[in-house]
C-alpha atoms as a PDB file:
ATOM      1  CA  UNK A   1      37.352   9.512 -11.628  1.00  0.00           C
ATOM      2  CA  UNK A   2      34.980   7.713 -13.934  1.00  0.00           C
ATOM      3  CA  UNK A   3      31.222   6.612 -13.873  1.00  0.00           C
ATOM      4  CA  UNK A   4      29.408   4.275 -16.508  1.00  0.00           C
ATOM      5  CA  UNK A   5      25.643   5.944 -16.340  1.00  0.00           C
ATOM      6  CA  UNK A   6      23.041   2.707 -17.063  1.00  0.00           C
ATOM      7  CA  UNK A   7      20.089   3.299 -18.594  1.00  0.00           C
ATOM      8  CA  UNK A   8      17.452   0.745 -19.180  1.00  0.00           C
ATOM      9  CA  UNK A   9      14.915   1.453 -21.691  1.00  0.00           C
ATOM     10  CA  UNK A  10      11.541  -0.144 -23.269  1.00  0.00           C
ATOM     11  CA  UNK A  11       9.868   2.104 -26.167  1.00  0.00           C
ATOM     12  CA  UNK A  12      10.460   5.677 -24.727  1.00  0.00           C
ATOM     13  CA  UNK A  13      12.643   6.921 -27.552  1.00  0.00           C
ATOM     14  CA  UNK A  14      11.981  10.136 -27.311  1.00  0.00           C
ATOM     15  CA  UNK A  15      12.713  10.733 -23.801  1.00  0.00           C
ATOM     16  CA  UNK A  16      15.858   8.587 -24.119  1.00  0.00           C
ATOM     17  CA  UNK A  17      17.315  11.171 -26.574  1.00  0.00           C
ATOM     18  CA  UNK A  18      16.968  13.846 -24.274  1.00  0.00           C
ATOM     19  CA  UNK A  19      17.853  12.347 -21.213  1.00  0.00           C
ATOM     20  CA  UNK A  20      21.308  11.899 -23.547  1.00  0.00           C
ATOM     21  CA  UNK A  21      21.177  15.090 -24.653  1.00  0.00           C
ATOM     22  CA  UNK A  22      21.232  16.380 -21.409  1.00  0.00           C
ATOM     23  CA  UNK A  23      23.724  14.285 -20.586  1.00  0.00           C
ATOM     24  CA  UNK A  24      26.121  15.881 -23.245  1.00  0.00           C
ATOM     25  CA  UNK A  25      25.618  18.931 -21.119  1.00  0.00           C
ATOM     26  CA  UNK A  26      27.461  17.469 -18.017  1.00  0.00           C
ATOM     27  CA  UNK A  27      29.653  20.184 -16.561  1.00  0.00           C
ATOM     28  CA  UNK A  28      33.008  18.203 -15.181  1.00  0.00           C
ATOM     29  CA  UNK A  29      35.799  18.928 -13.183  1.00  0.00           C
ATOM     30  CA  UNK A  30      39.380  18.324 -14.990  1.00  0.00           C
ATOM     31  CA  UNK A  31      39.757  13.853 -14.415  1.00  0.00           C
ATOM     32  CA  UNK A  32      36.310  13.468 -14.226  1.00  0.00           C
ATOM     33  CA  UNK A  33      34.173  11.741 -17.339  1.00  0.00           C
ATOM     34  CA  UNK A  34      31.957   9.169 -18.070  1.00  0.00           C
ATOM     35  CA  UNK A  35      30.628   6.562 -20.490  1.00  0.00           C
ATOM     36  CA  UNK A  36      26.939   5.647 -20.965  1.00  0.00           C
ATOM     37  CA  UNK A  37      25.395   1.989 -21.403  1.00  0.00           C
ATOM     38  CA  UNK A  38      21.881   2.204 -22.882  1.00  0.00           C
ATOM     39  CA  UNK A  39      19.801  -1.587 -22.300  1.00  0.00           C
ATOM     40  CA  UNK A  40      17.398  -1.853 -24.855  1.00  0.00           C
ATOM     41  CA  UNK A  41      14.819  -4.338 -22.881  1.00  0.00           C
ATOM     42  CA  UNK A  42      13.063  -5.720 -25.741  1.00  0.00           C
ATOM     43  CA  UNK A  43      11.581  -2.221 -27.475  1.00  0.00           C
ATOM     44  CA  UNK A  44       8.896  -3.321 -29.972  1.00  0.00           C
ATOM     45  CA  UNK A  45      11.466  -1.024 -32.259  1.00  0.00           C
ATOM     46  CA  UNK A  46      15.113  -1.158 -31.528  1.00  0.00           C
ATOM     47  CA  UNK A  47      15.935   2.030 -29.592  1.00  0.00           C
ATOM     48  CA  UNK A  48      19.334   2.100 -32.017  1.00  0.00           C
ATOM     49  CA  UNK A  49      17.189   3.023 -34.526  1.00  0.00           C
ATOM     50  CA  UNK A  50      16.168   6.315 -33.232  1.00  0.00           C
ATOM     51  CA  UNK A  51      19.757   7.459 -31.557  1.00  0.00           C
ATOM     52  CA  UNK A  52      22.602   8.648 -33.539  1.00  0.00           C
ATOM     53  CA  UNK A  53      25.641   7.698 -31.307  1.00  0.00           C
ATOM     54  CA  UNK A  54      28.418   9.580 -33.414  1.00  0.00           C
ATOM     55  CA  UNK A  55      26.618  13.083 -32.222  1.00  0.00           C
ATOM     56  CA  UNK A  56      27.772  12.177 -28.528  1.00  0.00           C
ATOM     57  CA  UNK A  57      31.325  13.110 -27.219  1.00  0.00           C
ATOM     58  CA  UNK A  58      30.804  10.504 -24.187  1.00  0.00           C
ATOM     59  CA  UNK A  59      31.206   6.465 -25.132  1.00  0.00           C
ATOM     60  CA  UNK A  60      27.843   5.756 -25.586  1.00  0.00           C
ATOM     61  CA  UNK A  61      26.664   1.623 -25.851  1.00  0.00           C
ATOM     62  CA  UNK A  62      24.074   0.778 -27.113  1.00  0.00           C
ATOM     63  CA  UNK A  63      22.677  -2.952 -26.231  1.00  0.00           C
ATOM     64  CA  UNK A  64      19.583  -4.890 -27.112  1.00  0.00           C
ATOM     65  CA  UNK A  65      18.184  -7.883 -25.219  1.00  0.00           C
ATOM     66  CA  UNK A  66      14.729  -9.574 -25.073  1.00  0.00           C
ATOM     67  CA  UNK A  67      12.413  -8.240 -22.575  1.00  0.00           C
ATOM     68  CA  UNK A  68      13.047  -9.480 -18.907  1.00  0.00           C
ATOM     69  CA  UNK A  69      12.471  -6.833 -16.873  1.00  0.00           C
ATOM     70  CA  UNK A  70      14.920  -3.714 -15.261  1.00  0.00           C
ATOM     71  CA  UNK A  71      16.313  -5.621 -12.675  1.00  0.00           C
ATOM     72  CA  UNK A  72      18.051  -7.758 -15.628  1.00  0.00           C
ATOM     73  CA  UNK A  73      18.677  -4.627 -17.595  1.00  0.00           C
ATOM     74  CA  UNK A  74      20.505  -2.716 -15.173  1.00  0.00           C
ATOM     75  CA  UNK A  75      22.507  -5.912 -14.610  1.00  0.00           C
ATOM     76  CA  UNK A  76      23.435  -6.386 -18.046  1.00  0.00           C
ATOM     77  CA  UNK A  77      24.573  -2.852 -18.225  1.00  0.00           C
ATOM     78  CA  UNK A  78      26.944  -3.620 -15.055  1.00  0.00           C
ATOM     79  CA  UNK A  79      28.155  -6.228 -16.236  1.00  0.00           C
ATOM     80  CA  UNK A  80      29.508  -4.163 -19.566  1.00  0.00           C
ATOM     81  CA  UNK A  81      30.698  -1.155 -17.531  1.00  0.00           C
ATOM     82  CA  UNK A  82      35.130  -0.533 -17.283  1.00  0.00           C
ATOM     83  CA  UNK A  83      34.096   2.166 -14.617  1.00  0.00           C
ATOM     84  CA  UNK A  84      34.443   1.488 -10.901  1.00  0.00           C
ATOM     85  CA  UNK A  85      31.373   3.801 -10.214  1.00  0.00           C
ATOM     86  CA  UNK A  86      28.558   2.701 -11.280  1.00  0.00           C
ATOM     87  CA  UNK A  87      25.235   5.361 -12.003  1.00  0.00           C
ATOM     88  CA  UNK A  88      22.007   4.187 -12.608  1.00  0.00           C
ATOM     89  CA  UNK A  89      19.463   6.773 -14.415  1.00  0.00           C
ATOM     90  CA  UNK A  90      16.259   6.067 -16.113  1.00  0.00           C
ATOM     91  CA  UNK A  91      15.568   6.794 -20.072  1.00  0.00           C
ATOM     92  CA  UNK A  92      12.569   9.262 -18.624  1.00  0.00           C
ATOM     93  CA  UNK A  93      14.897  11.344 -16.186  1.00  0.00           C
ATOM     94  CA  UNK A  94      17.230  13.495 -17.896  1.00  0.00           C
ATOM     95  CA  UNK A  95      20.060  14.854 -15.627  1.00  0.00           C
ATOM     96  CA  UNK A  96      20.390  18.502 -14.151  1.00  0.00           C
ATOM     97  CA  UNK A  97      24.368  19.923 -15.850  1.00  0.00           C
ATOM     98  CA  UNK A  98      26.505  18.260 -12.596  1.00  0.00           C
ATOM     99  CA  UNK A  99      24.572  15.268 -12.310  1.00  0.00           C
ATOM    100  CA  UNK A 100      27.537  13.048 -12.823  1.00  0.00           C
ATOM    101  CA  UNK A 101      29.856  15.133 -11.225  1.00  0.00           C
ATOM    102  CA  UNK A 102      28.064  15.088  -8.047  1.00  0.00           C
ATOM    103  CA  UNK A 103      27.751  11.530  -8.010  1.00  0.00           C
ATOM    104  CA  UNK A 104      31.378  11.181  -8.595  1.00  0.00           C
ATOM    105  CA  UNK A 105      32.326  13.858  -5.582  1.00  0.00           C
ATOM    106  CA  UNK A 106      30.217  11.081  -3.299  1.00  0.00           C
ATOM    107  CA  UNK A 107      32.225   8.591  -3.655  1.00  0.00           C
ATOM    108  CA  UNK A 108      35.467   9.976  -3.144  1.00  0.00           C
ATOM    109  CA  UNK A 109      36.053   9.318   0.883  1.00  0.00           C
ATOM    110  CA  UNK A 110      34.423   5.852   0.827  1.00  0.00           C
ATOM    111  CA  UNK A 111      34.019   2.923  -2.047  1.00  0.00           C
ATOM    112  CA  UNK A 112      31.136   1.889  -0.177  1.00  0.00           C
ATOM    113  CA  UNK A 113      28.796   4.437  -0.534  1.00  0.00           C
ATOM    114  CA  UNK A 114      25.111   4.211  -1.854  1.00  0.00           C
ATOM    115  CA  UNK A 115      24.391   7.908  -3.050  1.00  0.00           C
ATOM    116  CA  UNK A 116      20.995   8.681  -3.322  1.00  0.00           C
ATOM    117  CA  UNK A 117      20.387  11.786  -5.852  1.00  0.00           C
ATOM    118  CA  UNK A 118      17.610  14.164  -5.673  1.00  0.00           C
ATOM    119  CA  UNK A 119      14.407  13.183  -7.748  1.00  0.00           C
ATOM    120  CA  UNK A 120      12.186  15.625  -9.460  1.00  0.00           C
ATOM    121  CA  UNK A 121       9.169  15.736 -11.754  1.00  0.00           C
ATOM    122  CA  UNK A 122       8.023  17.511 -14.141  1.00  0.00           C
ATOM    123  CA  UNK A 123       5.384  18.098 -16.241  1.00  0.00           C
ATOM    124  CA  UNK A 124       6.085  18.262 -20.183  1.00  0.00           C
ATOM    125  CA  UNK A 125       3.410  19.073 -22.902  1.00  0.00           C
ATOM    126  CA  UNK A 126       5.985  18.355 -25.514  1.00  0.00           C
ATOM    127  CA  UNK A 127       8.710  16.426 -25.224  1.00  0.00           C
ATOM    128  CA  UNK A 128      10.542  17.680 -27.994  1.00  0.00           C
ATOM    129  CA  UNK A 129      11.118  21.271 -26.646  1.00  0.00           C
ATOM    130  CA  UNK A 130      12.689  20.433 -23.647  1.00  0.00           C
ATOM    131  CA  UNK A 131      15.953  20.362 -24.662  1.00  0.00           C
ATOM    132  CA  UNK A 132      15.122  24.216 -26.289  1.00  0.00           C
ATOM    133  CA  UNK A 133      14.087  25.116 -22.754  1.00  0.00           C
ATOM    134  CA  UNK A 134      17.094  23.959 -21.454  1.00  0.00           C
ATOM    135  CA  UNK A 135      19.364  25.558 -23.808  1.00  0.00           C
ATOM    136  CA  UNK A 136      17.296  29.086 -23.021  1.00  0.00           C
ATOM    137  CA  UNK A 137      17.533  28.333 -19.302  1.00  0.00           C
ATOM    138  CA  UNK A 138      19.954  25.231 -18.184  1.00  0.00           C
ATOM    139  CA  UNK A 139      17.634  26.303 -15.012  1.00  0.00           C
ATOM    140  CA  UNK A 140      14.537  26.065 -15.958  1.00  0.00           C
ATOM    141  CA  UNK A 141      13.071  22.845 -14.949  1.00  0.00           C
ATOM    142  CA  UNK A 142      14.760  23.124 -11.638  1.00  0.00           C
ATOM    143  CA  UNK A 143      12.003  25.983 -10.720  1.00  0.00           C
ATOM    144  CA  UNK A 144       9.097  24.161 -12.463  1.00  0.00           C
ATOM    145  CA  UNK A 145       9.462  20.759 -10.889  1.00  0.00           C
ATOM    146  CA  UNK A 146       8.685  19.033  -7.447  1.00  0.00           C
ATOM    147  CA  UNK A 147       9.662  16.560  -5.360  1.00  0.00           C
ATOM    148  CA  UNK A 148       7.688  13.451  -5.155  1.00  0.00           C
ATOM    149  CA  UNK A 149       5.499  12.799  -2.466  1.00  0.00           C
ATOM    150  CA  UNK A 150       7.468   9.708  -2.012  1.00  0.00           C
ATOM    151  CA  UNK A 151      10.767  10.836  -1.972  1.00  0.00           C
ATOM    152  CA  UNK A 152       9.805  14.090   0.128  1.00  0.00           C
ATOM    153  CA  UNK A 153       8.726  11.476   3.390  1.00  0.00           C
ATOM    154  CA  UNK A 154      11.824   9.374   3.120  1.00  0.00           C
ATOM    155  CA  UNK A 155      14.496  12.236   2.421  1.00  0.00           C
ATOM    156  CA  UNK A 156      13.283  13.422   6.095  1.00  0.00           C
ATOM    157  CA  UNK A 157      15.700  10.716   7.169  1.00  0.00           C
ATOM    158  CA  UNK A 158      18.824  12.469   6.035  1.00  0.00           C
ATOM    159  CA  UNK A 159      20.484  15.453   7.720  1.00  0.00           C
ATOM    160  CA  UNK A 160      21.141  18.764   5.515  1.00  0.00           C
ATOM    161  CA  UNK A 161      24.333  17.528   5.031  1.00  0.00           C
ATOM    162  CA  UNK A 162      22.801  14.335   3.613  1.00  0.00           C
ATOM    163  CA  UNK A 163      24.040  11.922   6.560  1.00  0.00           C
ATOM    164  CA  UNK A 164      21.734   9.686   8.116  1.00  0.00           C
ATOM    165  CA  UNK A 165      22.080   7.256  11.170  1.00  0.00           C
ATOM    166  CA  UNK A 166      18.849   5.458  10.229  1.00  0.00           C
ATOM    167  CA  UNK A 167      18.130   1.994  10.719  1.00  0.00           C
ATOM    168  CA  UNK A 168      16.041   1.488   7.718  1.00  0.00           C
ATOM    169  CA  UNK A 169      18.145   3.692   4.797  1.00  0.00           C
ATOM    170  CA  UNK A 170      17.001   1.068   2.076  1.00  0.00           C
ATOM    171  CA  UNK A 171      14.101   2.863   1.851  1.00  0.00           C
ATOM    172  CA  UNK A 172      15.691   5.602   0.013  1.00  0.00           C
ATOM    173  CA  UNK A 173      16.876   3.810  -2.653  1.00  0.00           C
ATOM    174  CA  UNK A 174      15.814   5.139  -5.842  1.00  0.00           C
ATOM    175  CA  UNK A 175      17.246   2.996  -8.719  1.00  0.00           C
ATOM    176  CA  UNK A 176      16.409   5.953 -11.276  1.00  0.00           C
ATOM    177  CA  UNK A 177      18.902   8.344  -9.756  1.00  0.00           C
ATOM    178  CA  UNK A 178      21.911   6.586  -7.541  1.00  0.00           C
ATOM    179  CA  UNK A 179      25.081   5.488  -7.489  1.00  0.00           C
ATOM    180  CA  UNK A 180      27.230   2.699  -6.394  1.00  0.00           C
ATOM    181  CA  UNK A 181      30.504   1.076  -6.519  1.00  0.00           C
ATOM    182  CA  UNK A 182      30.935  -1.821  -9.016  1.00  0.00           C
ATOM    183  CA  UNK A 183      32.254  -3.722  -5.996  1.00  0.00           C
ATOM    184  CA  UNK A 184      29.663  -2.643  -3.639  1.00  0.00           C
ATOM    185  CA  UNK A 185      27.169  -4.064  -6.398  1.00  0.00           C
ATOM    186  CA  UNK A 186      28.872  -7.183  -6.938  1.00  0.00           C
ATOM    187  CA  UNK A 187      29.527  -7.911  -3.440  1.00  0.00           C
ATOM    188  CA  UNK A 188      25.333  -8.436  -3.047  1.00  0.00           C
ATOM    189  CA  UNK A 189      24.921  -9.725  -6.866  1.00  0.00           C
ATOM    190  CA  UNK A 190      23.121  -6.605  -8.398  1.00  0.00           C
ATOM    191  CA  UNK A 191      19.145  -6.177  -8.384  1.00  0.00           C
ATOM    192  CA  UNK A 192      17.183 -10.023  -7.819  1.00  0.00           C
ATOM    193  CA  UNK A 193      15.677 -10.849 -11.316  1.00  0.00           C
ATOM    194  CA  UNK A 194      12.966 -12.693  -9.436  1.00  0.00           C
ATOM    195  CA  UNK A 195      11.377  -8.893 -10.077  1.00  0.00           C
ATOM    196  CA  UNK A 196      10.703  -8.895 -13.881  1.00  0.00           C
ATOM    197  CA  UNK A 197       7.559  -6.690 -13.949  1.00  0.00           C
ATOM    198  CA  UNK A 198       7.540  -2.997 -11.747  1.00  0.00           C
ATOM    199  CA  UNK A 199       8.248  -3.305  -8.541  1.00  0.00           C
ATOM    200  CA  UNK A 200      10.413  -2.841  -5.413  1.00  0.00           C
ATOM    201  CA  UNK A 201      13.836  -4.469  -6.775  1.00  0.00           C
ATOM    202  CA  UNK A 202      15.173  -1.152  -5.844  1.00  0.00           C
ATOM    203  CA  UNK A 203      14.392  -1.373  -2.172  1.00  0.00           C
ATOM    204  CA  UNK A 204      15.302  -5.377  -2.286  1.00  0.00           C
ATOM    205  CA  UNK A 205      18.825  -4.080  -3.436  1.00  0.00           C
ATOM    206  CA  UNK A 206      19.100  -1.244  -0.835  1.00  0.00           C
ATOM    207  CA  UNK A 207      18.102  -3.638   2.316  1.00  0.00           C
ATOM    208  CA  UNK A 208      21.214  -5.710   0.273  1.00  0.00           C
ATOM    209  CA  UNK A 209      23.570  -3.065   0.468  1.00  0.00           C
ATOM    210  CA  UNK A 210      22.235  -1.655   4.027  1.00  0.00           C
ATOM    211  CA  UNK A 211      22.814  -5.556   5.621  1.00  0.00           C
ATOM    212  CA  UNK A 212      26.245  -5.727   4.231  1.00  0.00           C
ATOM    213  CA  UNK A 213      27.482  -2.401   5.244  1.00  0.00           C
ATOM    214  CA  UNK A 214      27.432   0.255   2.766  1.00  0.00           C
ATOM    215  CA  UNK A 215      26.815   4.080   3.703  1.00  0.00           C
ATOM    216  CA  UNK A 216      24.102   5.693   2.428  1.00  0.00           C
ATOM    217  CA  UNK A 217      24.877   9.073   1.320  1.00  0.00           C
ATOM    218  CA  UNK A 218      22.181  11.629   0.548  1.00  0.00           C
ATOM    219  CA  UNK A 219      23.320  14.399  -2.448  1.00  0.00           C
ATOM    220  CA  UNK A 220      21.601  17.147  -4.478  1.00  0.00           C
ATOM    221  CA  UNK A 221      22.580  15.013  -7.969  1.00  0.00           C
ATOM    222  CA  UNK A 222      19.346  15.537  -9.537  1.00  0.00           C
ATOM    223  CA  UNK A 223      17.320  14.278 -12.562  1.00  0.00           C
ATOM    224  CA  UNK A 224      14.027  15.199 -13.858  1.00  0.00           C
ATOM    225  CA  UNK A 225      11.172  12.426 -14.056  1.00  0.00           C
ATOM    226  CA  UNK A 226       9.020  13.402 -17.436  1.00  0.00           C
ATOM    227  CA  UNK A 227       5.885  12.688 -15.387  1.00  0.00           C
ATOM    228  CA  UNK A 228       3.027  10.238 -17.036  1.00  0.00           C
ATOM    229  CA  UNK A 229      -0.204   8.539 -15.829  1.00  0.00           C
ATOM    230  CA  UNK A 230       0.199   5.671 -13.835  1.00  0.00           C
ATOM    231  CA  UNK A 231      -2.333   3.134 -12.678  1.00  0.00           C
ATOM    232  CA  UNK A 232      -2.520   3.186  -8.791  1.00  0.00           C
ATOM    233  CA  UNK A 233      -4.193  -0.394  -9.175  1.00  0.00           C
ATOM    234  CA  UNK A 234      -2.096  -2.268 -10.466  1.00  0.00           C
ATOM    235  CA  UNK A 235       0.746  -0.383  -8.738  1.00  0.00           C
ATOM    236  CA  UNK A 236      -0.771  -0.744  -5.590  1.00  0.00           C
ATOM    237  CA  UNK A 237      -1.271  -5.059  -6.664  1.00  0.00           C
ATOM    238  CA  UNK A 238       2.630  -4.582  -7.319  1.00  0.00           C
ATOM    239  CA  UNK A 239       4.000  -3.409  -4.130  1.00  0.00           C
ATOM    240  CA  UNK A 240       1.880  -5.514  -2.193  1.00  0.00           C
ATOM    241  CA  UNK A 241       3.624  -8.521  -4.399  1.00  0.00           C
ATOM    242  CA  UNK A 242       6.887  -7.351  -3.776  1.00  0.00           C
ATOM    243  CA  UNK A 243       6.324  -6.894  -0.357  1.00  0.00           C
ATOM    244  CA  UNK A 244       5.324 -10.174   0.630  1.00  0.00           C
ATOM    245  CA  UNK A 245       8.031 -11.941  -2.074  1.00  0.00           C
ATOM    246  CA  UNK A 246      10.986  -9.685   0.329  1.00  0.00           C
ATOM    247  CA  UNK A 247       8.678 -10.594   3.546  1.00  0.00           C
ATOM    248  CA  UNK A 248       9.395 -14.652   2.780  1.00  0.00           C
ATOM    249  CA  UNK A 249      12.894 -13.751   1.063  1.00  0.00           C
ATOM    250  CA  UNK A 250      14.166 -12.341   4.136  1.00  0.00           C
ATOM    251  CA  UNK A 251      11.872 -13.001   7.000  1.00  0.00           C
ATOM    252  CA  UNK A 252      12.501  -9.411   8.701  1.00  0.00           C
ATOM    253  CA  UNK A 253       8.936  -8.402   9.445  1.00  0.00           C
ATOM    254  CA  UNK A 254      10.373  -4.718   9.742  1.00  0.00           C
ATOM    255  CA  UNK A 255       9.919  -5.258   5.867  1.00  0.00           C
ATOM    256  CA  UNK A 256       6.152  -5.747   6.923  1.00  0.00           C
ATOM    257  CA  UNK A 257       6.309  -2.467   8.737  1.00  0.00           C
ATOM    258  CA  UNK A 258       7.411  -0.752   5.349  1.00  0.00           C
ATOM    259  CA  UNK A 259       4.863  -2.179   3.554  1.00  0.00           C
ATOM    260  CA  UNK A 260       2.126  -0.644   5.779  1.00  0.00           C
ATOM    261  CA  UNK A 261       3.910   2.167   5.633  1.00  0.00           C
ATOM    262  CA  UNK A 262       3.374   2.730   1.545  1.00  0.00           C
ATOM    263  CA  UNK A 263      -0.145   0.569   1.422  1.00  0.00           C
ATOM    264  CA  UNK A 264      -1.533   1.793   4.659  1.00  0.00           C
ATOM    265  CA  UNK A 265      -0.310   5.302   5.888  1.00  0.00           C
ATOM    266  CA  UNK A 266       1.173   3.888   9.068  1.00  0.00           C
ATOM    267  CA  UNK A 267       3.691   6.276  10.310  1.00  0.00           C
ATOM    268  CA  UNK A 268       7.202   5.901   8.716  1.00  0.00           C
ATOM    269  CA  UNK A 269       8.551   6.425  12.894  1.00  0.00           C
ATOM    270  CA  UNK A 270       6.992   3.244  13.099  1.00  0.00           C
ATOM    271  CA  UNK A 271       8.842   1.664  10.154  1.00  0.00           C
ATOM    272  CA  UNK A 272      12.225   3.386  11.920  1.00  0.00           C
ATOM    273  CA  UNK A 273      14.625   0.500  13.957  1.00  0.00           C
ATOM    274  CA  UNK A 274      16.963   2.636  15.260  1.00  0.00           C
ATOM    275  CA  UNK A 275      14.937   4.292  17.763  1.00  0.00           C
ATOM    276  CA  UNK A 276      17.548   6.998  18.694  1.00  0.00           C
ATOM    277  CA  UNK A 277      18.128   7.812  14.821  1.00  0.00           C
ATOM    278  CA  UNK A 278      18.703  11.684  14.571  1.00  0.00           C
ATOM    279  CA  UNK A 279      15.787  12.249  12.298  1.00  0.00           C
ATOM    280  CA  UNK A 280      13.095  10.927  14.564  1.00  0.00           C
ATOM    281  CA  UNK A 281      14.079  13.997  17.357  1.00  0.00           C
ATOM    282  CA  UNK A 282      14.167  16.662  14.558  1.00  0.00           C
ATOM    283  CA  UNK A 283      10.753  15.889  12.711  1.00  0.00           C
ATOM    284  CA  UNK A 284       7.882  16.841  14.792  1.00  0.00           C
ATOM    285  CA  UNK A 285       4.944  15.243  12.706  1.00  0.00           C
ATOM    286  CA  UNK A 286       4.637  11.759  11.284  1.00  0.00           C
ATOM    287  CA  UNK A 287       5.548  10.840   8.116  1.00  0.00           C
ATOM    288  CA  UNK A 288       2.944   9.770   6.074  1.00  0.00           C
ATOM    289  CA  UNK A 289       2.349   8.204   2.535  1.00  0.00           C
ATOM    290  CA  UNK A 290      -0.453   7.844   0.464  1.00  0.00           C
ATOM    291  CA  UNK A 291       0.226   6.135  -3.184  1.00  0.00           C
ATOM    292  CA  UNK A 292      -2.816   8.517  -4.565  1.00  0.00           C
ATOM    293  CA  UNK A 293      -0.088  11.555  -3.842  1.00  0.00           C
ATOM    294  CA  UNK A 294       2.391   9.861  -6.491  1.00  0.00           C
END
C-alpha cells in the first residue's frame, strides 16, 4: 500500500523540517511506503529554500502557489498525489515512528474510510532540539504531551476499538492528522475554498464525507502539534463565521447545535442525532467545551 502525506505550509520552516525529519523515521511494514507533497501557500520566503530534498529517502514535492488559504493547499496537493490514500498532516505536527503505517492498516477492509489519528501537543522551548530528543528517546514526546481539550470531548464518541455509531462523526475531523481515499475525496470535491482564512473547512469536509457514506474510523496514528499562542478572539470571530457560512450552505440546524456546542458550552449529547449512539449510554457526564481550554 501507498499514501501521499500533504502538507500545507505558510512561513514555519523550521517546524516543516522536522515534521520531515520525523517523517524519515517512519517504521513500515514490507509493501508499505509513501511520498510527501509539501504546498508552499505563499511563504513570504519560499519554503524550498530552507529544505534540502536529496537528504530524504521518501519522494518528497515540493510546490509553491500564491496564498489562498489551506483548503486550496491541501487540494492542490491532491490533485498531484499517484497514491490512492491520501494523508493530510500539518507542517507544525511531526509524526510519532508508525504514523503512516497506521493510517495505511485503516484503510485496508474499506476504501471508504475517514481515519481520524490521535492529536497531541506539546510544548517546545527550542525547536531545533527536537529531533535530538527524538533520536535519544523516539518516545519521548509521547510522555510529555496531551491531548487537546478539543479532541479529548469529541474522541468520547468512539469505542476503544475506535468504532463509532454516531450521528454527528464530522465533528472529529481533524484535517492535521487524517486520512482518506483519493476517491472518497473526490467523490465530495475536496475541502470548499469558500474557507480561505482559519476556520472549520475541516468539519465542512467531514459533514461531506459523513452525508455521502464514508466510515469514520478512530486510530492511535499520532502527530505532535508544536503548540503556539493563539488569539481566542479572533478564533472565536472565525468559528462563529464558519458556522453560520455551513448553517446557510446546508440548512441542517444540527450544524447550529455544534456551533453552541464550541461557542457556548452546550452539551455535545445535545449536538448527538442518533439518540441511541453507543457513546451517549457509556459517558456518564456531559461533554463540554470551552475555546479558553485550547
Amino acid at each position: 500500500m501507498r499514501a501521499s502525506v500533504i502538507i500545507p505550509v505558510f512561513n514555519q520552516s523550521k517546524q516543516l523540517n522536522v515534521t520531515l525529519r520525523a517523517l524519515e523515521n517512519q517504521e513500515l511494514s514490507d509493501g508499505y511506503c509513501f511520498d510527501v507533497i509539501v504546498i508552499d501557500d505563499g511563504s513570504h520566503i519560499p519554503i524550498s529554500n530552507y529544505v534540502v530534498k536529496d537528504k530524504y529517502s521518501f519522494d518528497l514535492q515540493i510546490v509553491s502557489q500564491k496564498n489562498m488559504g489551506r483548503s486550496a493547499a491541501r487540494n492542490a496537493g491532491v490533485s498531484l498525489a499517484k497514491s490512492d490514500i491520501i494523508i493530510f498532516c500539518d507542517s507544525d505536527r511531526f509524526p510519532d515512528t508508525r504514523f503512516v503505517q497506521k493510517h495505511l492498516d485503516a484503510h485496508k477492509d474499506n476504501i471508504f474510510t475517514v481515519a481520524i489519528g490521535l492529536v497531541k501537543e506539546v510544548y517546545v522551548s527550542d525547536i531545533e532540539r527536537v529531533l535530538l530528543k527524538l533520536h535519544e528517546n523516539k518516545d519521548y514526546y509521547m510522555k510529555k504531551s496531551h491531548i487537546p481539550a478539543y479532541c479529548r470531548s469529541v474522541y468520547e464518541i468512539y469505542d476503544t476499538n475506535g468504532k463509532t455509531n454516531s450521528g454527528i462523526p464530522w465533528v472529529s475531523t481533524f484535517s492535521g492528522n487524517m486520512s482518506i481515499s483519493k476517491k472518497s475525496f473526490d467523490m465530495v470535491n475536496g475541502f470548499d475554498l469558500m474557507f480561505s482564512e482559519w476556520g472549520l473547512e475541516h468539519f465542512d469536509l467531514g459533514y461531506r464525507l459523513w452525508k455521502s457514506g464514508c466510515i469514520f474510523l478512530k486510530n492511535d496514528a499520532t502527530n505532535f502539534h508544536i503548540s503556539h499562542r493563539r488569539n481566542l478572539v479572533e478564533m472565536n470571530r472565525n468559528i462563529k463565521s464558519s458556522i453560520a457560512y455551513m448553517i446557510e450552505k446546508y440548512q441542517d440546524t444540527n450544524i447550529q447545535l455544534f456551533g453552541r456546542f464550541m461557542l457556548e458550552g452546550y452539551p455535545l449529547q445535545l449536538v448527538e442525532i442518533n439518540k441511541n449512539a453507543e457513546w451517549i449510554k457509556r459517558v456518564d457526564r456531559n461533554i463540554i467545551f470551552h475555546i479558553g481550554d485550547i
